[in-house]
PDB file of N, CA and C in Angstrom:
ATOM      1  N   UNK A   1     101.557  96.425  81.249  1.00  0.00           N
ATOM      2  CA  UNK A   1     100.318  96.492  80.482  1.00  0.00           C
ATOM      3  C   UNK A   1     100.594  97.240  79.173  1.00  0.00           C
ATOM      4  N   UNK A   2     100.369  96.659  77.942  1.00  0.00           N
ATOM      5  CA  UNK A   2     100.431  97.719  76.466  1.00  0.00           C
ATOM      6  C   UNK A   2      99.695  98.563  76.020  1.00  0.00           C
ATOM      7  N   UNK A   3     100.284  99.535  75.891  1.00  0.00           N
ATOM      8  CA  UNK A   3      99.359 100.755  75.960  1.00  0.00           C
ATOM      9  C   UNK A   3      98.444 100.753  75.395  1.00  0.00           C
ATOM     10  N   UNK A   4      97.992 100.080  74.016  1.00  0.00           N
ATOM     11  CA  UNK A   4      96.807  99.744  73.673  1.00  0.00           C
ATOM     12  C   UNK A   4      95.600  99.272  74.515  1.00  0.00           C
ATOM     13  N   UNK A   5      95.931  98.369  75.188  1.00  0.00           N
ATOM     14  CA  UNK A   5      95.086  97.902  76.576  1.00  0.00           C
ATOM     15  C   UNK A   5      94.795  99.217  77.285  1.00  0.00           C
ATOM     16  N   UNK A   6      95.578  99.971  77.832  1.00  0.00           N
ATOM     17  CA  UNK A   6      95.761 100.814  78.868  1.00  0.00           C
ATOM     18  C   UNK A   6      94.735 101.888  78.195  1.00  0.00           C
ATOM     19  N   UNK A   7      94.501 102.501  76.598  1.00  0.00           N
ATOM     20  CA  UNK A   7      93.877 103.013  76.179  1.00  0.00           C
ATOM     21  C   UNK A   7      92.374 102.543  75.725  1.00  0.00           C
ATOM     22  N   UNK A   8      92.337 100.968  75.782  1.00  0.00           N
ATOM     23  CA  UNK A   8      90.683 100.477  75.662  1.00  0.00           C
ATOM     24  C   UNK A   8      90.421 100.317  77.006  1.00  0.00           C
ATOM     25  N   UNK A   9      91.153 100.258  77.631  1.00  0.00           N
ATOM     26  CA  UNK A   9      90.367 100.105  79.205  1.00  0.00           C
ATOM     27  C   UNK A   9      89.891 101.663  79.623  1.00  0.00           C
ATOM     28  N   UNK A  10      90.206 102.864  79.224  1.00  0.00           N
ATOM     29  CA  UNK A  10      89.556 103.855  79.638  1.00  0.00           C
ATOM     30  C   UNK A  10      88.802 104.060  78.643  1.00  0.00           C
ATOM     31  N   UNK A  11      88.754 103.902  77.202  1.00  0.00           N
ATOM     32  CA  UNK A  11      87.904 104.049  76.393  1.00  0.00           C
ATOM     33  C   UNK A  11      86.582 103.140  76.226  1.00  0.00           C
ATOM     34  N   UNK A  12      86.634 102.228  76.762  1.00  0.00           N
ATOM     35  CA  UNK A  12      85.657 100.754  76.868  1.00  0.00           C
ATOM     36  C   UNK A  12      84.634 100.640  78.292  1.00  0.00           C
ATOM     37  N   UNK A  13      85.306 101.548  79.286  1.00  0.00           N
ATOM     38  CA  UNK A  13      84.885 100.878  80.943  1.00  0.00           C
ATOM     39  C   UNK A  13      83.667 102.075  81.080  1.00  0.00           C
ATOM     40  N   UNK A  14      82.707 101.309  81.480  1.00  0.00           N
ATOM     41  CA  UNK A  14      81.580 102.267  81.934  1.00  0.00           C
ATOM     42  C   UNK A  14      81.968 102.546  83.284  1.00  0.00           C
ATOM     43  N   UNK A  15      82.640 102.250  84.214  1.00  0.00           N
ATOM     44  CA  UNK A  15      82.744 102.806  85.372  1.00  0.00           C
ATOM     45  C   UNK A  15      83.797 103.962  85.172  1.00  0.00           C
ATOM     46  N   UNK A  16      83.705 104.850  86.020  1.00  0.00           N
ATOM     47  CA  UNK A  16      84.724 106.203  85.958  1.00  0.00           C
ATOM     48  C   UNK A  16      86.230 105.058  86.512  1.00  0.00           C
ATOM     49  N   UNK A  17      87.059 105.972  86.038  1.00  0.00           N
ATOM     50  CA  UNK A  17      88.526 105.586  86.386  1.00  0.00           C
ATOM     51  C   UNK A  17      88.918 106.666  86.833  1.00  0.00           C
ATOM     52  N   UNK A  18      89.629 106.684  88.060  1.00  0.00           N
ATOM     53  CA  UNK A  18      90.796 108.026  88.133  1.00  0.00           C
ATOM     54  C   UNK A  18      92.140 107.219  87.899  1.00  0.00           C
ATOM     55  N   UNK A  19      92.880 107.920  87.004  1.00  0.00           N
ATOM     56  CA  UNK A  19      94.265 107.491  86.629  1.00  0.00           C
ATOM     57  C   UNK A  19      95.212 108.329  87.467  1.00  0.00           C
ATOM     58  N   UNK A  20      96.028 108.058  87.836  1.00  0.00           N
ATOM     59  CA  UNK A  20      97.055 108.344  88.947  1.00  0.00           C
ATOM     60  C   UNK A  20      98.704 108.139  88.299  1.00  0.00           C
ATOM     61  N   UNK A  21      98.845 109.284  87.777  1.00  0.00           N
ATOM     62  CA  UNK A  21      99.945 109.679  86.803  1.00  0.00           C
ATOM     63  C   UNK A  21     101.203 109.820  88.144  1.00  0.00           C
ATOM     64  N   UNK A  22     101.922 108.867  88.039  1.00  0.00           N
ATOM     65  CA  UNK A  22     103.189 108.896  89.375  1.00  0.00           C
ATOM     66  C   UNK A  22     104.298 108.397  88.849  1.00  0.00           C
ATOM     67  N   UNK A  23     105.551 108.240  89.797  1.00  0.00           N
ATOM     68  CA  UNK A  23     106.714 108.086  89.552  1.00  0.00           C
ATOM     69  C   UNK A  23     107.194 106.884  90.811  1.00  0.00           C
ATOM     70  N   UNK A  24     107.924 105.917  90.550  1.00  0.00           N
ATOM     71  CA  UNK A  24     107.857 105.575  91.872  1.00  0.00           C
ATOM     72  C   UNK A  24     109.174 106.572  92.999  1.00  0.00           C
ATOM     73  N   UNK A  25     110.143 107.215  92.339  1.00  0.00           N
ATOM     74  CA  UNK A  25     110.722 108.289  92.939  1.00  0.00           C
ATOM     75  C   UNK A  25     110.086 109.820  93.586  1.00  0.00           C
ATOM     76  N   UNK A  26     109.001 109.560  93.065  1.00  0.00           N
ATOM     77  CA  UNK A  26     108.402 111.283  93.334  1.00  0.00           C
ATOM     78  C   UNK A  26     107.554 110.975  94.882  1.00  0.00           C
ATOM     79  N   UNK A  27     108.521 111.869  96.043  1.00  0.00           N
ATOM     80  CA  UNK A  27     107.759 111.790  97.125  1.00  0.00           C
ATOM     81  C   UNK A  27     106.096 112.559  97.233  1.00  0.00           C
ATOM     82  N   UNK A  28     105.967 113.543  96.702  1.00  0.00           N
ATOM     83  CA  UNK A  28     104.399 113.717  96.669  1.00  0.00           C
ATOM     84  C   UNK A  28     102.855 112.707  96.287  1.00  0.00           C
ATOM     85  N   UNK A  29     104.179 111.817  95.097  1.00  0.00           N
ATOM     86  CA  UNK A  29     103.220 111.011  94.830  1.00  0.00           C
ATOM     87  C   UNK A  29     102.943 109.977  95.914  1.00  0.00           C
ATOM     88  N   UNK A  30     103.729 109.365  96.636  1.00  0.00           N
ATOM     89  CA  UNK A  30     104.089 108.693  97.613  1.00  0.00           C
ATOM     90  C   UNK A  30     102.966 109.121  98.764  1.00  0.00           C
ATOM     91  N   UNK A  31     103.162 110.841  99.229  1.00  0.00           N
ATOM     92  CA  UNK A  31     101.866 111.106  99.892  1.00  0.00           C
ATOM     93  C   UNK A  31     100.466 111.159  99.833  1.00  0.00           C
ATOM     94  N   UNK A  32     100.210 111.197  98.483  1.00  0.00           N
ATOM     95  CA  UNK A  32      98.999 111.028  98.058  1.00  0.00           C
ATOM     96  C   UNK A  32      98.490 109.588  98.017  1.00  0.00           C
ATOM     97  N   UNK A  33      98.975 108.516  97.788  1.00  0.00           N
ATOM     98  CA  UNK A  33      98.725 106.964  97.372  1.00  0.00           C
ATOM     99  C   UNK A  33      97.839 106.867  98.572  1.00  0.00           C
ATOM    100  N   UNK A  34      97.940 107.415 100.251  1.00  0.00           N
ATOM    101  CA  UNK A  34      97.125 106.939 101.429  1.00  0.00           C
ATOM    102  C   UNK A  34      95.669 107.448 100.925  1.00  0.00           C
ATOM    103  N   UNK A  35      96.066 108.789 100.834  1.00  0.00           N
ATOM    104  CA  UNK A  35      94.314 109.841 100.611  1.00  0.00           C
ATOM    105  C   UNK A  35      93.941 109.237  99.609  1.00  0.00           C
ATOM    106  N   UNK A  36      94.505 109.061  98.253  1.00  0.00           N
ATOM    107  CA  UNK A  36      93.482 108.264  97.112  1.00  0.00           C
ATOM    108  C   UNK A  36      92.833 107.270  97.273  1.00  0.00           C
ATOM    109  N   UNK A  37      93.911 106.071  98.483  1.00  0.00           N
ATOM    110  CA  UNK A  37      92.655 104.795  98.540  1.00  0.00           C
ATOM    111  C   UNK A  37      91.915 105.068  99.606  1.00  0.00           C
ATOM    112  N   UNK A  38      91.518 106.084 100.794  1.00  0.00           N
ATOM    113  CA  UNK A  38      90.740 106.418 101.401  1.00  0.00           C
ATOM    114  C   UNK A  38      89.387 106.897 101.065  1.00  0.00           C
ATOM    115  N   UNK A  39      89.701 107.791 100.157  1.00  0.00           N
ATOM    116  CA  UNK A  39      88.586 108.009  99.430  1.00  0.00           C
ATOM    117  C   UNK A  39      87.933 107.822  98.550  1.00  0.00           C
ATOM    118  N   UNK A  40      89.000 106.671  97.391  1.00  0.00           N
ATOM    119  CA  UNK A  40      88.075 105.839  96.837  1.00  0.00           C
ATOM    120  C   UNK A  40      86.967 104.646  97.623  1.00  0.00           C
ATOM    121  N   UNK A  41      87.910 104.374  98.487  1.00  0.00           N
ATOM    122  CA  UNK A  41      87.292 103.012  99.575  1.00  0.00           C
ATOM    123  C   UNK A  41      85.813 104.146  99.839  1.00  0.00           C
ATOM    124  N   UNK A  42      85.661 105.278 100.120  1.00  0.00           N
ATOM    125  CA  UNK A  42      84.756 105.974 100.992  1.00  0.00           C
ATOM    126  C   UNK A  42      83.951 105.916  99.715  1.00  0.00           C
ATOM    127  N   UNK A  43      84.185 106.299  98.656  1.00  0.00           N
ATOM    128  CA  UNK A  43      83.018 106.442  97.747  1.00  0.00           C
ATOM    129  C   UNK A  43      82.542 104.461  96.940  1.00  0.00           C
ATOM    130  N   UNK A  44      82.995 103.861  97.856  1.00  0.00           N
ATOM    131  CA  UNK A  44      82.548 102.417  97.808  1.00  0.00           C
ATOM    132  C   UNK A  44      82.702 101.759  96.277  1.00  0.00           C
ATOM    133  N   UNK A  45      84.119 101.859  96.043  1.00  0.00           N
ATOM    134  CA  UNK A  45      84.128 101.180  94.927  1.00  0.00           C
ATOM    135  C   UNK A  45      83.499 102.080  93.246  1.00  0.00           C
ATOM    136  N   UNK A  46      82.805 103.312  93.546  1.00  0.00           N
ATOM    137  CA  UNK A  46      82.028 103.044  91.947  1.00  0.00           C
ATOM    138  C   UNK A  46      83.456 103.820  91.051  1.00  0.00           C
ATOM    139  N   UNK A  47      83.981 104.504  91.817  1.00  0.00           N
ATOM    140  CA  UNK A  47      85.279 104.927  90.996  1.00  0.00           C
ATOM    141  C   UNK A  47      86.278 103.480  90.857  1.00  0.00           C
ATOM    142  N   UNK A  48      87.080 103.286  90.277  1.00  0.00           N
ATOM    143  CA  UNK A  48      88.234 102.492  89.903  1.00  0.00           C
ATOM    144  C   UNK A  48      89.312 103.146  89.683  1.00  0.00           C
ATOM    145  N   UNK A  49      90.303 102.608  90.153  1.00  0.00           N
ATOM    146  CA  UNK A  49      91.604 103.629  90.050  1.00  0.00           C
ATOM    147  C   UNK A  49      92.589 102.610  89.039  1.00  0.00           C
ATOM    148  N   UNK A  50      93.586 103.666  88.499  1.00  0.00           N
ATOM    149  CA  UNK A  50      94.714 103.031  87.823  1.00  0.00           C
ATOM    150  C   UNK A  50      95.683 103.661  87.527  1.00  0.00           C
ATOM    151  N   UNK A  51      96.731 103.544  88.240  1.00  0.00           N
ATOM    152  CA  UNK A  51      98.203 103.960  88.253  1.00  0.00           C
ATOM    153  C   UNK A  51      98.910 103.856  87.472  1.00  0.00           C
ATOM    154  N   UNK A  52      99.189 104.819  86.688  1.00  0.00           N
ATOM    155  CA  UNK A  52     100.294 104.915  85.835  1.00  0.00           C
ATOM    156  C   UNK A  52     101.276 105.283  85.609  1.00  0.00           C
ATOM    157  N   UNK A  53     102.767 104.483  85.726  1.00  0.00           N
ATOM    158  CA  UNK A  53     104.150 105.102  86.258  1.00  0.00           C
ATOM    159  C   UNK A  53     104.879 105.996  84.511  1.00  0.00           C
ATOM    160  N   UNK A  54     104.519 107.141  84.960  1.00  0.00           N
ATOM    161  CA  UNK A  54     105.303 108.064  83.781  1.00  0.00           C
ATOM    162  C   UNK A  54     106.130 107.547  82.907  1.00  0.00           C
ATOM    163  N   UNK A  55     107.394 106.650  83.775  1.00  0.00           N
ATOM    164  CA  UNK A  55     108.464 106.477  83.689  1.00  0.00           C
ATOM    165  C   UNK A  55     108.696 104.994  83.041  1.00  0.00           C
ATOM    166  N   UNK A  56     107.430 104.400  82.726  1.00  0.00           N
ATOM    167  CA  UNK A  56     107.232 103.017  82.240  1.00  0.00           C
ATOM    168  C   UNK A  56     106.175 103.245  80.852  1.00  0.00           C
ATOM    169  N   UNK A  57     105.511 104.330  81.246  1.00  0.00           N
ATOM    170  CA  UNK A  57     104.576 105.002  79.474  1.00  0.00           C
ATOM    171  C   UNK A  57     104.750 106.145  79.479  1.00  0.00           C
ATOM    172  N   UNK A  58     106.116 107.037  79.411  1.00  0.00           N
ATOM    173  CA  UNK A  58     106.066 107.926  78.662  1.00  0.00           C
ATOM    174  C   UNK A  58     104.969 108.921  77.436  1.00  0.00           C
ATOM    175  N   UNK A  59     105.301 108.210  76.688  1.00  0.00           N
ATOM    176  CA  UNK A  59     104.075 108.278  75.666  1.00  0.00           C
ATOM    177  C   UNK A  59     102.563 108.311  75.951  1.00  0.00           C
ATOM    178  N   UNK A  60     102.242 108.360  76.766  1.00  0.00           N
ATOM    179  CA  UNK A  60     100.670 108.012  77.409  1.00  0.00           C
ATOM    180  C   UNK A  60     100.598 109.284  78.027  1.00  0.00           C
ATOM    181  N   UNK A  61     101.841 109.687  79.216  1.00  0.00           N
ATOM    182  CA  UNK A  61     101.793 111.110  79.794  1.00  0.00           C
ATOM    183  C   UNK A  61     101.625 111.738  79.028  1.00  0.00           C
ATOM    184  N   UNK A  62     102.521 111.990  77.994  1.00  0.00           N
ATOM    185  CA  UNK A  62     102.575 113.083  76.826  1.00  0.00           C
ATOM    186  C   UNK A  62     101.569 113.390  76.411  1.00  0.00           C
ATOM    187  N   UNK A  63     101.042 111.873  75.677  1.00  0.00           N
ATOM    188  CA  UNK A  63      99.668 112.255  75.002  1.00  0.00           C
ATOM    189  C   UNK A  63      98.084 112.794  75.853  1.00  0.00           C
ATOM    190  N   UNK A  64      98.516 112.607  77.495  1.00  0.00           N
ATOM    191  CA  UNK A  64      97.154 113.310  77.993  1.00  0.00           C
ATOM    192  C   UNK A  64      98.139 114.308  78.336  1.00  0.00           C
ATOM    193  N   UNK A  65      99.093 114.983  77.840  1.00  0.00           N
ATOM    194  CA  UNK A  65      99.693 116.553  78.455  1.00  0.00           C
ATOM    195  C   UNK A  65      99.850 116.198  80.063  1.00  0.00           C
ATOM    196  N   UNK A  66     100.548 115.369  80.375  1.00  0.00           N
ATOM    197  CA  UNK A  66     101.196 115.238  81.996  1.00  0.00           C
ATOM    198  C   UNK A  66     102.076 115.888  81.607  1.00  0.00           C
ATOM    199  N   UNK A  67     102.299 116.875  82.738  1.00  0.00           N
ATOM    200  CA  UNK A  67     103.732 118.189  82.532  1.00  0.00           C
ATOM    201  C   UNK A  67     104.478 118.062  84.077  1.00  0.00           C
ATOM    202  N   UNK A  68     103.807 117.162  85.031  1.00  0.00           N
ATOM    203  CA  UNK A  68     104.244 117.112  86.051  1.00  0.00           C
ATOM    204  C   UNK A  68     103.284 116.148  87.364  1.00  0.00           C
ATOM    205  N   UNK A  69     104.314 115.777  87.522  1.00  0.00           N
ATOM    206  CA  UNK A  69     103.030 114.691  89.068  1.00  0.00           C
ATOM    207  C   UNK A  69     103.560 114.825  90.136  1.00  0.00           C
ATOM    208  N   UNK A  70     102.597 114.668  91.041  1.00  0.00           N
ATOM    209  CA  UNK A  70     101.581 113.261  90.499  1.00  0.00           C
ATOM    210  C   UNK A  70     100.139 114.381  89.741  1.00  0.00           C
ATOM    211  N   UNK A  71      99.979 113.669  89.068  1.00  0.00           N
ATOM    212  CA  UNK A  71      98.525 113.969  88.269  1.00  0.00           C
ATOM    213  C   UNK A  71      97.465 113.592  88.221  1.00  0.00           C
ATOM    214  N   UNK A  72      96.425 113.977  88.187  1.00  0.00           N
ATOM    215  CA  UNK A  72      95.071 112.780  88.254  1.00  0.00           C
ATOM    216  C   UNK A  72      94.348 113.375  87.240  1.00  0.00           C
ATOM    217  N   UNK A  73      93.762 112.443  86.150  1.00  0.00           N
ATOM    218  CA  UNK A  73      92.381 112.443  85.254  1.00  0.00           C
ATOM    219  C   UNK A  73      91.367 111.396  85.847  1.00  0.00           C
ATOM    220  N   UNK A  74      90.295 111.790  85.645  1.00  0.00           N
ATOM    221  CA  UNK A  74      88.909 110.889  85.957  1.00  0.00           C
ATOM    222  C   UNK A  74      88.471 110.490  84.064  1.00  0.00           C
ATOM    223  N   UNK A  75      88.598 109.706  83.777  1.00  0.00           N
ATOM    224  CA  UNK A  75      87.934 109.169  82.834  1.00  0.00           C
ATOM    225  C   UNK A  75      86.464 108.591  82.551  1.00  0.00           C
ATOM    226  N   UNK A  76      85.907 108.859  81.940  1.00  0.00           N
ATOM    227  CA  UNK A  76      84.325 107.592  81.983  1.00  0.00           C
ATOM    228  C   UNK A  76      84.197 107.826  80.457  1.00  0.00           C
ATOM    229  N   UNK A  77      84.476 106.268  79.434  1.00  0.00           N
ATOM    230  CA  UNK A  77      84.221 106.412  78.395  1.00  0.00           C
ATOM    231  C   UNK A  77      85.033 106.980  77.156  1.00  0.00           C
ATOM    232  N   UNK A  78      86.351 107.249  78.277  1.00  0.00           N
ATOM    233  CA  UNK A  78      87.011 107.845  77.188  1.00  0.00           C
ATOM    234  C   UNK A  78      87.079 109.069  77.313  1.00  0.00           C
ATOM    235  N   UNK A  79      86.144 109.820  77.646  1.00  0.00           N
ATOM    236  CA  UNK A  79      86.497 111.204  77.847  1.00  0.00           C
ATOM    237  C   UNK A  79      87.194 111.536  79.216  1.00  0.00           C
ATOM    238  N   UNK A  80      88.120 112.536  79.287  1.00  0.00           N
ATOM    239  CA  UNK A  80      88.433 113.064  80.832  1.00  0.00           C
ATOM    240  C   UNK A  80      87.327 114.006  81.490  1.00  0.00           C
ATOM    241  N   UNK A  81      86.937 113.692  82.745  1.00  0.00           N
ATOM    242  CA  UNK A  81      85.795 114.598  83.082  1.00  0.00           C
ATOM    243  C   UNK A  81      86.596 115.484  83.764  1.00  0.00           C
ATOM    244  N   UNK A  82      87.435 115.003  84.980  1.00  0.00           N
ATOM    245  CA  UNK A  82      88.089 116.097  85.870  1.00  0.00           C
ATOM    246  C   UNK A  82      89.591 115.367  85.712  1.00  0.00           C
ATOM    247  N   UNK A  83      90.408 116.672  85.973  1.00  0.00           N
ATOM    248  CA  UNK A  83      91.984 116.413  85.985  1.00  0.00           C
ATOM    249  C   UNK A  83      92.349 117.593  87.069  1.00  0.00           C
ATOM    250  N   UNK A  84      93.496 117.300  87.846  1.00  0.00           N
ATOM    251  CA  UNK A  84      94.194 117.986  88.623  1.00  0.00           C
ATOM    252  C   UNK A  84      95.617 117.781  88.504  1.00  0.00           C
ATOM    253  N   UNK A  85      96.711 118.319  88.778  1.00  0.00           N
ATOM    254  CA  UNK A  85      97.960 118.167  89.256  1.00  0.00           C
ATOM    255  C   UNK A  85      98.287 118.822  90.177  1.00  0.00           C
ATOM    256  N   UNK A  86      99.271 117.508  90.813  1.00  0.00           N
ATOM    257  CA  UNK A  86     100.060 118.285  92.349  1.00  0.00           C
ATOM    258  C   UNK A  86      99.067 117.325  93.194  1.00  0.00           C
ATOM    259  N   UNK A  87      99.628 117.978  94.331  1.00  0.00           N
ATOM    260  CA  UNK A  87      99.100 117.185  95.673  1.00  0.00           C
ATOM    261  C   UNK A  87      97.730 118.577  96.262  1.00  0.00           C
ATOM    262  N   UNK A  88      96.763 117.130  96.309  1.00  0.00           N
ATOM    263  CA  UNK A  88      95.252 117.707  96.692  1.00  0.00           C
ATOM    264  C   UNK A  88      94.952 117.641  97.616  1.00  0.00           C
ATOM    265  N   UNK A  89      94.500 117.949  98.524  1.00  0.00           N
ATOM    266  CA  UNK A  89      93.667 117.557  99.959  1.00  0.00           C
ATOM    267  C   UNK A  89      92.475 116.537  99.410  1.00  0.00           C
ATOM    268  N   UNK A  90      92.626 115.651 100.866  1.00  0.00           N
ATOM    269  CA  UNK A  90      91.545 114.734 100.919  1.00  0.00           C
ATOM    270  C   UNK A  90      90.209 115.085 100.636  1.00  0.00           C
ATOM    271  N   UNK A  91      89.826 116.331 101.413  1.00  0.00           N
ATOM    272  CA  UNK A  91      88.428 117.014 101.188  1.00  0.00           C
ATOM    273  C   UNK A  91      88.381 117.697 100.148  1.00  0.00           C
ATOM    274  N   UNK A  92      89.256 118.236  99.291  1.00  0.00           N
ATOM    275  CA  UNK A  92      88.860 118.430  97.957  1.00  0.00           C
ATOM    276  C   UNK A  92      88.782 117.126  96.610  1.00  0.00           C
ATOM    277  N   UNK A  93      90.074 116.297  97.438  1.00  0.00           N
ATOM    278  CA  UNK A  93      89.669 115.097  96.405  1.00  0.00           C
ATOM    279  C   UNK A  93      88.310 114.632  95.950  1.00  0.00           C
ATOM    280  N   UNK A  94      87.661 114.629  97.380  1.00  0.00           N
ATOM    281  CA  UNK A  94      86.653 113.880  97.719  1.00  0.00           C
ATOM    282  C   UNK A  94      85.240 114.250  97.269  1.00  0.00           C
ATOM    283  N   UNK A  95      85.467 116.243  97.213  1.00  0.00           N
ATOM    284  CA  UNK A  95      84.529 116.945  96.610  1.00  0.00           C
ATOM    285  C   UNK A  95      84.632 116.692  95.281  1.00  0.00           C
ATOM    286  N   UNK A  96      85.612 116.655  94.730  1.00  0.00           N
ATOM    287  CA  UNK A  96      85.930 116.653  93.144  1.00  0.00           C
ATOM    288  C   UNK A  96      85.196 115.465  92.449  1.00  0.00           C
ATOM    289  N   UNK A  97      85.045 114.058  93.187  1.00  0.00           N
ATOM    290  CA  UNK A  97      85.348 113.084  92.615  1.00  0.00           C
ATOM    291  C   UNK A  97      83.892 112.360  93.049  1.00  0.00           C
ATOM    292  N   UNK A  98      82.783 112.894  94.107  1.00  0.00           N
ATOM    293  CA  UNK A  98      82.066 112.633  94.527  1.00  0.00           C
ATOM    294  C   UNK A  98      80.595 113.232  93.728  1.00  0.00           C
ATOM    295  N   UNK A  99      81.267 114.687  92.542  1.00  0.00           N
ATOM    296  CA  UNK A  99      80.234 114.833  91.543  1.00  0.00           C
ATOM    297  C   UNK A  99      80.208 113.891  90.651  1.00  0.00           C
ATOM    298  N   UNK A 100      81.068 113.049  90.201  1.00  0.00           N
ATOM    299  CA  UNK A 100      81.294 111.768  89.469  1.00  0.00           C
ATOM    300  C   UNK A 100      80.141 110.415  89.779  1.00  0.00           C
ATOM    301  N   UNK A 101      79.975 110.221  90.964  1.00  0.00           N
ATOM    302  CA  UNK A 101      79.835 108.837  90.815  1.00  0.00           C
ATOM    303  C   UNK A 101      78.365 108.828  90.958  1.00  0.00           C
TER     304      UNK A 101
END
């Protein structure tokens, strides 16, 4: 996907996005991929997710300050509402992401 795209699709989408800043080498990220679609599935779709491999847009990490993953921003509109890094628990994901929708 060209990063131009990758930047009107969070700047353009009225639905929230959580972006999912990963590696396909990084085992944390690996543990997290189950809990993220659990609890997106639980909050029924109004979040949208989109994965983004560091290591394929560089330039994209940088420019939202990824210093390390896996990472997560929530987007709506372009702005970031919530961001975390590292590996989260399900029940905090879920708290985090459930003031969102």
């Amino acid at each position: 996907m060209p990063k131009e795209s990758i930047k009107d699709k969070l700047s353009k989408s009225q639905d929230a996005i959580l972006v999912d800043f990963y590696a396909d080498w990084c085992g944390p990220c690996q543990t997290m991929d189950p809990i993220i679609s659990e609890v997106l599935k639980e909050l029924d779709g109004k979040i949208k997710l989109l994965k983004l491999n560091v290591d394929k847009y560089p330039q994209l990490a940088q420019q939202f300050a990824v210093r390390s993953i896996p990472h997560y921003a929530l987007f709506k509109r372009g702005k970031i509402l919530w961001r975390k890094g590292g590996i989260i628990t399900k029940r905090d994901l879920e708290k985090a992401l459930k003031g969102f929708t």
